[in-house]
Protein backbone atom coordinates (compact mmCIF):
# COMPACT_ATOMS: atom_id res chain seq x y z
CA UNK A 1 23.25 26.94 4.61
CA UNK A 2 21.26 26.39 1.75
CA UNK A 3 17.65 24.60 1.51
CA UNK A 4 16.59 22.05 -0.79
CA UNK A 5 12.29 21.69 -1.39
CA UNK A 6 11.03 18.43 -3.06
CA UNK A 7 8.19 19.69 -5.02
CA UNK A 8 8.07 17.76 -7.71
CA UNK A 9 5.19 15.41 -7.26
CA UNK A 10 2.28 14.44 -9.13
CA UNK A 11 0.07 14.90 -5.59
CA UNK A 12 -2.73 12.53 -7.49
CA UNK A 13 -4.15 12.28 -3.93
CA UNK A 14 -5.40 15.91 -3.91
CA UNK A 15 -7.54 15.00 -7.44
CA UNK A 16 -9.36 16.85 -9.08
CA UNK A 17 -7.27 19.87 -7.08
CA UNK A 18 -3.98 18.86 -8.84
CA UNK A 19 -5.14 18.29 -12.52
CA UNK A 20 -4.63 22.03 -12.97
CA UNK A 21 -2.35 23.00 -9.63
CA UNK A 22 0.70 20.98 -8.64
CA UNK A 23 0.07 20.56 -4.80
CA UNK A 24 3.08 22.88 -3.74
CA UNK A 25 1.06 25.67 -5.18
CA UNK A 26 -2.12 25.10 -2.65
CA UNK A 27 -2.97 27.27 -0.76
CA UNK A 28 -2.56 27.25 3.25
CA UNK A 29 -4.35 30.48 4.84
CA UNK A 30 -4.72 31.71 1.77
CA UNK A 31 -0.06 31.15 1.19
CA UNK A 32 0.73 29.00 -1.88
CA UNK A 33 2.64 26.12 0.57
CA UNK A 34 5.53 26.28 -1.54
CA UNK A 35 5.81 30.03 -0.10
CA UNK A 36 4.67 29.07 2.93
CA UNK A 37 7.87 26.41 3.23
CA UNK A 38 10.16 28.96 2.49
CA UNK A 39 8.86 31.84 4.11
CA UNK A 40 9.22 29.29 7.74
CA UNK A 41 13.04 28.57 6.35
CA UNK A 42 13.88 31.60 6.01
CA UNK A 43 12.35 32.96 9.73
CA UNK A 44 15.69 30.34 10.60
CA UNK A 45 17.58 32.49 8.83
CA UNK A 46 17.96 30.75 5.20
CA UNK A 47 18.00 32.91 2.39
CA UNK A 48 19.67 30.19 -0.56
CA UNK A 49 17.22 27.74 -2.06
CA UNK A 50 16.76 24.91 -4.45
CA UNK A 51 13.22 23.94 -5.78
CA UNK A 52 12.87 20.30 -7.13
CA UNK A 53 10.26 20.50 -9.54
CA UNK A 54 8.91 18.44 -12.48
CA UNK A 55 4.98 17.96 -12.75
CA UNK A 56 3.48 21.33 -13.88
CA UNK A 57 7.01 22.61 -13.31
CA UNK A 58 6.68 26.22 -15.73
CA UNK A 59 3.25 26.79 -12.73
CA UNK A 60 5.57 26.82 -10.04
CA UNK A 61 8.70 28.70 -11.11
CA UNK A 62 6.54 31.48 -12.44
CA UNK A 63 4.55 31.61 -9.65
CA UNK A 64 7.63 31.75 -6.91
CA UNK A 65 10.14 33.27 -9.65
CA UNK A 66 13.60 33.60 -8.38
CA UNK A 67 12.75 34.62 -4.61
CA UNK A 68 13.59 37.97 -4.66
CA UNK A 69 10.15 38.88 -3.59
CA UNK A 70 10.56 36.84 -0.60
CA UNK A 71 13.90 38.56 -0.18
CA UNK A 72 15.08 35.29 -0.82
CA UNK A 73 17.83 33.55 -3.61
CA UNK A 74 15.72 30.56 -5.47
CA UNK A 75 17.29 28.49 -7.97
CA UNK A 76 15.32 25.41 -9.39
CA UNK A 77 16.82 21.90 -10.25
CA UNK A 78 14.38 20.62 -12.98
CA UNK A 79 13.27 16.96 -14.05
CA UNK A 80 10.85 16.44 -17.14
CA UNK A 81 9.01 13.83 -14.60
CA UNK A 82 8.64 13.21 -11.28
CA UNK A 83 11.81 11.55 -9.82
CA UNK A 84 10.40 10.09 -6.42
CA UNK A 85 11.88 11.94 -3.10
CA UNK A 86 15.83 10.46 -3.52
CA UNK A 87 15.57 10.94 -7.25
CA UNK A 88 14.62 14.63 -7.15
CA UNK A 89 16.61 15.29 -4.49
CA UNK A 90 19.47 14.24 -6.59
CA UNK A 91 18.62 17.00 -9.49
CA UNK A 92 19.78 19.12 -6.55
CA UNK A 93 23.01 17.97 -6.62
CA UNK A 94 25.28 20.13 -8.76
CA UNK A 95 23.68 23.30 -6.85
CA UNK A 96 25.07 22.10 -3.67
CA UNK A 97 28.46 21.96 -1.88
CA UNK A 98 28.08 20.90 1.69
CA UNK A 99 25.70 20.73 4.31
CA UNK A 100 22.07 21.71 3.57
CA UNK A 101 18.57 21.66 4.87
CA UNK A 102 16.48 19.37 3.28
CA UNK A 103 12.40 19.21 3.65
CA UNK A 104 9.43 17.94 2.00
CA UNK A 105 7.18 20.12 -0.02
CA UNK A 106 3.84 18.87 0.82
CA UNK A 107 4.16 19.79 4.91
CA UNK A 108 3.41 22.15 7.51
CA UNK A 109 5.20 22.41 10.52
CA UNK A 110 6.47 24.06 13.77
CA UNK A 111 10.02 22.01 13.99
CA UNK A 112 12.82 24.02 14.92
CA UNK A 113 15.11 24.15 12.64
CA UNK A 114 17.48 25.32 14.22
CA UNK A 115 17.82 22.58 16.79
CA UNK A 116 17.63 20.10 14.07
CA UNK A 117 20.92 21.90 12.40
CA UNK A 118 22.59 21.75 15.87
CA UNK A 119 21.48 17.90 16.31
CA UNK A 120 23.27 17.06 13.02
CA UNK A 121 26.36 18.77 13.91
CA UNK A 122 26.77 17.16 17.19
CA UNK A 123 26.33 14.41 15.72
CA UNK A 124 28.42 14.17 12.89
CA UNK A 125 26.52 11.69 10.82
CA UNK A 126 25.61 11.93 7.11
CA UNK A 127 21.86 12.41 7.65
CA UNK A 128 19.74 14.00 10.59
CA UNK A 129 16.13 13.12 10.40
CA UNK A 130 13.36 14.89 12.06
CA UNK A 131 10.69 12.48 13.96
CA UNK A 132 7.32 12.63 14.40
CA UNK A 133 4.93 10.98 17.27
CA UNK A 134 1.58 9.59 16.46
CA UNK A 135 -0.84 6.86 17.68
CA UNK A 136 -2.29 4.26 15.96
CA UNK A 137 -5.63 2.61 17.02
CA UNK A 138 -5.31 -1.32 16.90
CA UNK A 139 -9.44 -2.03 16.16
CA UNK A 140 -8.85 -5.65 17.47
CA UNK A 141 -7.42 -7.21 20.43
CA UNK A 142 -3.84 -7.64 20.78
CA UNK A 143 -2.01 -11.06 21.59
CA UNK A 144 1.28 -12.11 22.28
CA UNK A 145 2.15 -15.54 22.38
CA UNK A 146 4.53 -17.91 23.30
CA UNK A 147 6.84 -20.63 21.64
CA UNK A 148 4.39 -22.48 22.68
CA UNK A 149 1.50 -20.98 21.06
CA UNK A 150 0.20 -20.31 24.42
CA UNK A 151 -1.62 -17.04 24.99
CA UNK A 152 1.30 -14.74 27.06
CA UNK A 153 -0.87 -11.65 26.55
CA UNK A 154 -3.88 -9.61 26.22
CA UNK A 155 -4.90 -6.36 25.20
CA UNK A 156 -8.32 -4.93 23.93
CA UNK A 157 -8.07 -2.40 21.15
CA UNK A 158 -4.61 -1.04 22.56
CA UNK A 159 -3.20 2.42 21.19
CA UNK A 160 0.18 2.47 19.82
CA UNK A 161 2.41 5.28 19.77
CA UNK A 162 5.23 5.15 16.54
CA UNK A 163 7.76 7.59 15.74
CA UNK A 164 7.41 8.19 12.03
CA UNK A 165 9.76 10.52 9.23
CA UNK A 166 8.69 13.86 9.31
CA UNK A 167 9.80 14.66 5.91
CA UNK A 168 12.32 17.19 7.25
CA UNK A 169 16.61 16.37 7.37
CA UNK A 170 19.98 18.01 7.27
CA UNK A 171 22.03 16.05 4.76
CA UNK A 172 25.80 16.30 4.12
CA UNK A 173 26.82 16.39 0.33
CA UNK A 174 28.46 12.89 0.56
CA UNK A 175 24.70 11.91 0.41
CA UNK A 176 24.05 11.89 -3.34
CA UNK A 177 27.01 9.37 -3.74
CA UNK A 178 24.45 7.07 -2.58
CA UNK A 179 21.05 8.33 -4.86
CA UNK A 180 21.56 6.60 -8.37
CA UNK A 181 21.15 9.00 -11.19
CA UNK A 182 18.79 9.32 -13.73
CA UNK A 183 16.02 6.78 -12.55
CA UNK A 184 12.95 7.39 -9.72
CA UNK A 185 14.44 6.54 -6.14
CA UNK A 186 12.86 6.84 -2.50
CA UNK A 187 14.41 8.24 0.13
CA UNK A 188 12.72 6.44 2.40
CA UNK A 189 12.40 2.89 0.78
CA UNK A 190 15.89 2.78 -0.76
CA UNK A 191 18.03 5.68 0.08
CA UNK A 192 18.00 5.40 3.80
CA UNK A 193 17.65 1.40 4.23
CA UNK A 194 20.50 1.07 2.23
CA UNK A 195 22.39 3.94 4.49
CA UNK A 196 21.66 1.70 7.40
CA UNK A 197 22.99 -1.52 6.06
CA UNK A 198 26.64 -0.35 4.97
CA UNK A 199 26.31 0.68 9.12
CA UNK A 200 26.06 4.97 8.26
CA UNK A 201 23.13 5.03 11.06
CA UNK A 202 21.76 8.75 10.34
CA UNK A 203 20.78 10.73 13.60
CA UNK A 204 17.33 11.60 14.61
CA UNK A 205 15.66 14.45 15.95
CA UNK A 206 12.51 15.04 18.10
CA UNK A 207 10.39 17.81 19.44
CA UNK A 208 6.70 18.24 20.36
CA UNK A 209 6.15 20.71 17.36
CA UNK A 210 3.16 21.62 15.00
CA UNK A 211 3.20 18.92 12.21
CA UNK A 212 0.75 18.15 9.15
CA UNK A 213 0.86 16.54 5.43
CA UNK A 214 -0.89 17.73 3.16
CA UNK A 215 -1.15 14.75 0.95
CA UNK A 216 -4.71 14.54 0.81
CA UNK A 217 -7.97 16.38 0.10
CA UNK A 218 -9.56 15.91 3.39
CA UNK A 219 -5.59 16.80 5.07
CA UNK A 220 -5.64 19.96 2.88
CA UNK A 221 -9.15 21.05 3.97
CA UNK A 222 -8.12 20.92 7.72
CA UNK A 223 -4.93 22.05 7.94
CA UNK A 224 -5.98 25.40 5.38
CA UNK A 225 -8.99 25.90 8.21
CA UNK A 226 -6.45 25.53 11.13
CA UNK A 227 -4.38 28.43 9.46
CA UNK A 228 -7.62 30.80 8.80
CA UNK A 229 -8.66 30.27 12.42
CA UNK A 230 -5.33 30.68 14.21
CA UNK A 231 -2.41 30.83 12.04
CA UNK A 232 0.33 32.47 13.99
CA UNK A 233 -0.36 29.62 16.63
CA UNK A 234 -0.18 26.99 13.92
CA UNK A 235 3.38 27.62 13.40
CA UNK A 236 6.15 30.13 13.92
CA UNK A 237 6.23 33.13 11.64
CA UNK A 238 3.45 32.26 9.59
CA UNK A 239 2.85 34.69 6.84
């Protein structure tokens, strides 16, 4: 099964980092994360990739080159911009034929993959998403209320706990009949809504794994010193 990486973002959130680096070439424990992501696919046994690239694009495929080095295959499915998540994704298309791993390029994680695959089979769905858990802290009291606009409920600075898109999927093909071509598209805004309303519910997945983005400057600085300090407990098979 082959594995598709969306690394084709600007990453302006990682300024001044990414005026010179794109942010798949940052590196975690001292790993570009691109390398990283598919040295943790491949410990699941994928050796076939496809690298979505389009800011500082000629960076990244000489950096990684064609995988062999990672006793890998790596072919890369290029844009002259950056496509937003459904619209790169679909620059993977004519390198796929079936069902493949999809995953975000600006994560670390733990996830196994290989229950994911197994979740999307059983399920027999066009899209398996992986989950993640967090909390969010409500800084003001929260009220329910009645028709009536009578006071039902009370609660001082309560903690919610939300299941959130960890950036990680098995797709079947049959999903890039429903990116548009040649325009920017989001996965998660457009792609998947719109999945939802024709009534093709994708299938979720959840574990208690490892799980951080790297989006931002202060997210990069922790999650590089969690991987210094103790990265073979971080995640599995970490290089």
């Amino acid at each position: 099964m082959k594995a598709v990486i969306l690394a084709g973002g600007v990453g302006t959130r990682l300024r001044p980092l990414t005026y010179v680096m794109p942010k798949c070439l940052l590196p975690v424990g001292g790993v570009p994360l691109l390398e990283w992501t598919v040295r943790y696919l491949k410990s699941y046994g994928v050796s076939e990739f496809v690298v979505c690239v389009a800011y500082l694009k000629r960076q990244v495929m000489e950096t990684i080159g064609d995988g062999s080095r990672l006793g890998t295959t790596i072919q890369y499915a290029e844009a002259d911009s950056p496509l937003g998540t459904g619209g790169q994704l679909k620059t993977a298309e004519r390198f796929i034929d079936g069902t493949f791993i999809a995953m975000n390029g600006d994560i670390v994680t733990s996830l196994d993959i290989q229950k994911l695959v197994a979740r999307h089979w059983e399920s027999k769905r066009i899209a398996t998403i992986a989950l993640k858990r967090f909390e969010v802290k409500v800084p003001y009291g929260h009220i329910l209320t009645t028709p009536e606009m009578d006071i039902a409920s009370f609660v001082e600075k309560p903690t919610l706990e939300l299941m959130a898109n960890a950036g990680v999927y098995v797709f079947d093909s049959k999903l890039f009949d429903s990116i548009p071509s040649g325009r920017t598209c989001s996965l998660e805004s457009e792609v998947f809504p719109s999945l939802i309303a024709q009534g093709e519910k994708p299938a979720a997945y959840y574990e208690d794994a490892y799980w951080n983005d790297v989006g931002t400057l202060s997210d990069f600085e922790r999650v590089n010193d969690e991987f210094l300090k103790q990265p073979v407990s971080v995640a599995r098979n970490t290089p």
